[in-house]
Protein backbone atom coordinates (compact mmCIF):
# COMPACT_ATOMS: atom_id res chain seq x y z
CA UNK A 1 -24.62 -130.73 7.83
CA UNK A 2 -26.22 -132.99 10.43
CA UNK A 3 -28.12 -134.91 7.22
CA UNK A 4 -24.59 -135.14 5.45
CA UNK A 5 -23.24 -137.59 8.36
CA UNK A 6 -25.88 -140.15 7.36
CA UNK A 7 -26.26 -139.65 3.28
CA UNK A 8 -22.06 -140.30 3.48
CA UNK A 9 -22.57 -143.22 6.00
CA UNK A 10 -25.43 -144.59 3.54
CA UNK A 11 -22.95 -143.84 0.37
CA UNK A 12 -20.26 -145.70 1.97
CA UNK A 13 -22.56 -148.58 2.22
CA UNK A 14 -23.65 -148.83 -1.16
CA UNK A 15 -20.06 -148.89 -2.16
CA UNK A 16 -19.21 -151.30 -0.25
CA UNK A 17 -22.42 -153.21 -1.76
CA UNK A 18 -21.02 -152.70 -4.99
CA UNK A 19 -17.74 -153.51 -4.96
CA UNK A 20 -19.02 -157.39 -2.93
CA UNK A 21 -21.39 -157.47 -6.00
CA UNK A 22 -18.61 -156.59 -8.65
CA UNK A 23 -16.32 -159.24 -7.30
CA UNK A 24 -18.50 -162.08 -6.19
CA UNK A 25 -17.54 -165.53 -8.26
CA UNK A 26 -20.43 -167.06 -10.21
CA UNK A 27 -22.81 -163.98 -9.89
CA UNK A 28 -25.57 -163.65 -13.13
CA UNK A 29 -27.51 -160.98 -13.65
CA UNK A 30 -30.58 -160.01 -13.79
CA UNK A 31 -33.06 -159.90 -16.83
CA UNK A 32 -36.46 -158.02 -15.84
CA UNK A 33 -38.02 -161.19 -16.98
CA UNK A 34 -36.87 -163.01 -13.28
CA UNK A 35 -37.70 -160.29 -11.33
CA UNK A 36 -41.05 -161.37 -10.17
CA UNK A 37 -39.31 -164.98 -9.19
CA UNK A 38 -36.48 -163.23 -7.33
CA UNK A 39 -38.88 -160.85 -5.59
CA UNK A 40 -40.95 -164.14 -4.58
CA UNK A 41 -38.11 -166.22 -3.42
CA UNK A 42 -36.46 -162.62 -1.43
CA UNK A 43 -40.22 -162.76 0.19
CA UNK A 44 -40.35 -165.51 1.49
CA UNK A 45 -36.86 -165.78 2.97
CA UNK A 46 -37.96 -162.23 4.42
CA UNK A 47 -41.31 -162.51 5.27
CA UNK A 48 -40.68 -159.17 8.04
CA UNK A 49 -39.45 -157.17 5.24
CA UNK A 50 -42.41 -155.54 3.07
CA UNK A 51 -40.88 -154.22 -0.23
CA UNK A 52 -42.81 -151.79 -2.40
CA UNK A 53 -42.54 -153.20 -5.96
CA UNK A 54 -43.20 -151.31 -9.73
CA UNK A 55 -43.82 -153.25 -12.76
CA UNK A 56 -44.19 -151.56 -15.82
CA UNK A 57 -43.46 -153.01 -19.63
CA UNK A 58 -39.76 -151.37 -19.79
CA UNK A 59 -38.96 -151.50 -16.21
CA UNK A 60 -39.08 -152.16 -12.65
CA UNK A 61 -38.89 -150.88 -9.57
CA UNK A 62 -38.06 -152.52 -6.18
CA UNK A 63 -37.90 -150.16 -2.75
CA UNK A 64 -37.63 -150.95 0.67
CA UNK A 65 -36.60 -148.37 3.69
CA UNK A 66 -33.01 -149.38 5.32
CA UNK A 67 -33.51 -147.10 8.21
CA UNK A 68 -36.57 -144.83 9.17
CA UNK A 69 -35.25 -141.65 6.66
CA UNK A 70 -33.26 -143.80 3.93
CA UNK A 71 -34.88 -146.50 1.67
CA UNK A 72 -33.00 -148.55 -1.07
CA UNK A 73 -34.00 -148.52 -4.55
CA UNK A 74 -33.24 -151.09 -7.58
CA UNK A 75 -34.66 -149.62 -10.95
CA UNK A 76 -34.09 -152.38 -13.50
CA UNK A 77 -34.52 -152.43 -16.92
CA UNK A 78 -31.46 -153.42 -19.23
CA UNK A 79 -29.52 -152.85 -15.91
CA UNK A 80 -29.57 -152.49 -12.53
CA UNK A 81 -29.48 -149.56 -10.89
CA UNK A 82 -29.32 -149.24 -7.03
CA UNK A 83 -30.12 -146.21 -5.12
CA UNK A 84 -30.32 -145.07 -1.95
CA UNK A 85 -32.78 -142.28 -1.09
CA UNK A 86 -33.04 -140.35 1.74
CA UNK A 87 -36.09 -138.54 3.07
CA UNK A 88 -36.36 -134.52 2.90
CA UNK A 89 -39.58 -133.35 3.82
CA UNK A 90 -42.34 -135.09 1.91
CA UNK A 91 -40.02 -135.85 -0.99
CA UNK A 92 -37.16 -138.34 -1.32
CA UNK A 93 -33.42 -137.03 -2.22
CA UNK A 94 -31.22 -139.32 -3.71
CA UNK A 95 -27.89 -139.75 -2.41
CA UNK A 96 -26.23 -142.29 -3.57
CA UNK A 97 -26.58 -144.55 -6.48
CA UNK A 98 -24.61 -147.58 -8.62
CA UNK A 99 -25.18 -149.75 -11.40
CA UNK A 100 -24.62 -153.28 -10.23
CA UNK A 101 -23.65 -155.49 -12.95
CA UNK A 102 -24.68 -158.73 -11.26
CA UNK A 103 -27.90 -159.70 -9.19
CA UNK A 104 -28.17 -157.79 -6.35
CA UNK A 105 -30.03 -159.53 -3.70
CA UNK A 106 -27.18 -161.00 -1.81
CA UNK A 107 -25.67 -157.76 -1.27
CA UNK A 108 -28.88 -156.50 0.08
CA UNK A 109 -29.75 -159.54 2.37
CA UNK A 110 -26.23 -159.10 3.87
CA UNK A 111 -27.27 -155.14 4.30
CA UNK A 112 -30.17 -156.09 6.04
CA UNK A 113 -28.85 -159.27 7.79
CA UNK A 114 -25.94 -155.71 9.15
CA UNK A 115 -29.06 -153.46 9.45
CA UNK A 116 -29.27 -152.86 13.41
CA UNK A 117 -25.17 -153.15 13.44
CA UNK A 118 -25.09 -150.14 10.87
CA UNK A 119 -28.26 -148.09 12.56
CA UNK A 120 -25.88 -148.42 15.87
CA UNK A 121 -22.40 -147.06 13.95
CA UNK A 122 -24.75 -144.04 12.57
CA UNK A 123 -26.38 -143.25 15.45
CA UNK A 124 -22.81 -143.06 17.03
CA UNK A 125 -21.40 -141.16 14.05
CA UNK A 126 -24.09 -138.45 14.87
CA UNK A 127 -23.91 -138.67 18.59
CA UNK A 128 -19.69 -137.66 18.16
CA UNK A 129 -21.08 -134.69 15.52
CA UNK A 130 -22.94 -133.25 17.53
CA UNK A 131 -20.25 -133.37 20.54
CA UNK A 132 -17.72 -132.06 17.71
CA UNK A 133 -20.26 -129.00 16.94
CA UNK A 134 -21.00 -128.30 19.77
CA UNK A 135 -17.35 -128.22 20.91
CA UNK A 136 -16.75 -125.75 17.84
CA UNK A 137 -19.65 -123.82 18.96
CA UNK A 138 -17.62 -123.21 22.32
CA UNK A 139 -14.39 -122.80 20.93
CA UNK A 140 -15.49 -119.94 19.01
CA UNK A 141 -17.23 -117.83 21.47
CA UNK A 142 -14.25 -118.31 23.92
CA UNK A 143 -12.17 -116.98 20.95
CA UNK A 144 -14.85 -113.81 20.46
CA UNK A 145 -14.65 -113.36 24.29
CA UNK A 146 -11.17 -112.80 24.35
CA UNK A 147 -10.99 -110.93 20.97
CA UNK A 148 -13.37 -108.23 22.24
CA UNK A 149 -11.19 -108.16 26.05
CA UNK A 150 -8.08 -108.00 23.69
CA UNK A 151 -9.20 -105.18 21.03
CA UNK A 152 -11.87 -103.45 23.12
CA UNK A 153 -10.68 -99.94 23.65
CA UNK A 154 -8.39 -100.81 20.26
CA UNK A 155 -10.48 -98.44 17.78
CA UNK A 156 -7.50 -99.37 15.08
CA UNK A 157 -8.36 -103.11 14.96
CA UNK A 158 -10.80 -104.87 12.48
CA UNK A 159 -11.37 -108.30 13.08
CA UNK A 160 -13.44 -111.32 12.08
CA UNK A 161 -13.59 -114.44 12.87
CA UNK A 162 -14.60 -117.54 10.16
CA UNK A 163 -14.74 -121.07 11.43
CA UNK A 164 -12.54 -123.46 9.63
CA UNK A 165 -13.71 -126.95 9.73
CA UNK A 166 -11.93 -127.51 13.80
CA UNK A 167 -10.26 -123.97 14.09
CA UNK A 168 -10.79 -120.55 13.38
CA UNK A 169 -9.25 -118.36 11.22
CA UNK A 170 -8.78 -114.69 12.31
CA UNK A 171 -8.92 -111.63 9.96
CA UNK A 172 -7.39 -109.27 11.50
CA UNK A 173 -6.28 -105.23 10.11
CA UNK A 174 -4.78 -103.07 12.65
CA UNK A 175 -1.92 -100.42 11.71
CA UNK A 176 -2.04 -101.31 8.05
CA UNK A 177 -1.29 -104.82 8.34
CA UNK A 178 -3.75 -107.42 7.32
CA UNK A 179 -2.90 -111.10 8.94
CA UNK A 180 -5.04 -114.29 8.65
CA UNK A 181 -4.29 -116.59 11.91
CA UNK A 182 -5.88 -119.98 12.57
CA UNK A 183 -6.82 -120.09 15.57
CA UNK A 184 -7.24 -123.93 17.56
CA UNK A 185 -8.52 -124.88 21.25
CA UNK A 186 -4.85 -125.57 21.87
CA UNK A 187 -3.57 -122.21 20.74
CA UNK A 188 -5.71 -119.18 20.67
CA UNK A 189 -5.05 -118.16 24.06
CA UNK A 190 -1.25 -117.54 23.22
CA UNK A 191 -1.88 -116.19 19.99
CA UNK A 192 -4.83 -113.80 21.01
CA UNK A 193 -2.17 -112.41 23.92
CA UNK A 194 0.54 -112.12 21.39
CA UNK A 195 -1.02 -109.49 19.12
């Protein structure tokens, strides 16, 4: 789950990347045949930025790593395809990926140019996930706590308890009757002492 928060952060990205690329006035594309000029010119504008390039007689590919786990891939070749590709294990995942009809290298220098901007939104995406689980981690053994005070000497009740992205919902059987509650931090208490 914790991986999820930055492959959707990175997928929003591209998309945004895309659509800029999609709409941009007086945008080409670009043929396999100016790659190595692009690359050259993106070089030395970048000189900090060290690129990992492919050439091969159909294709080619052009990486570079956006963040320490997620690196950005073009594959070109009658199109361009961009992809970003995160890091799992000693393998790469991809997570996201779009076919940019026009050159892409103004959408990327603006990602970079937004690089340490976007590594500080993700890093506080994850910091408020973490809170968030750990919150829900809480909430739901102060709900178990005062299940088992509630229905300890209550042989008749069968209960479970299955988290629910913020709440809980409680399965509970007792006297022939089934009944599915949610359960939130702002309301367990009074539903727990209700039963």
């Amino acid at each position: 789950m914790y991986d999820d928060v930055e492959s959707d952060f990175w997928k929003e990205i591209l998309v945004h990347m895309l659509h800029k690329n999609m709409v941009r006035t007086n945008a080409k594309g670009l043929p396999m045949e100016q790659c190595k000029e692009v690359f050259e010119d993106f070089e030395r504008r970048h000189p900090e930025v060290k690129a990992n390039i492919n050439y091969s007689s159909s294709y080619v590919t052009w990486e570079l790593f956006i963040s320490d786990t997620v690196k950005l891939r073009l594959y070109i070749q009658n199109q361009i395809k961009g992809s970003f590709m995160q890091g799992s294990g000693s393998d790469f995942v991809k997570i996201a990926d779009a076919k940019f009809p026009n050159n892409p290298f103004p959408e990327i220098e603006e990602c970079l140019q937004n690089r340490q901007k976007y590594l500080q939104e993700l890093s506080a995406k994850k910091t408020r996930y973490l809170h968030k689980e750990k919150v829900n981690l809480l909430l739901g053994e102060f709900i178990k706590a005062h299940l088992i005070k509630k229905f300890n000497n209550d042989k008749a009740a069968i209960w479970s308890l299955e988290q629910k992205n913020d709440s809980f919902i409680l399965h509970l059987q007792k006297d022939k009757e089934v009944k599915d509650l949610e359960l939130s931090c702002d309301n367990y208490k009074k539903i727990i002492f209700e039963l």
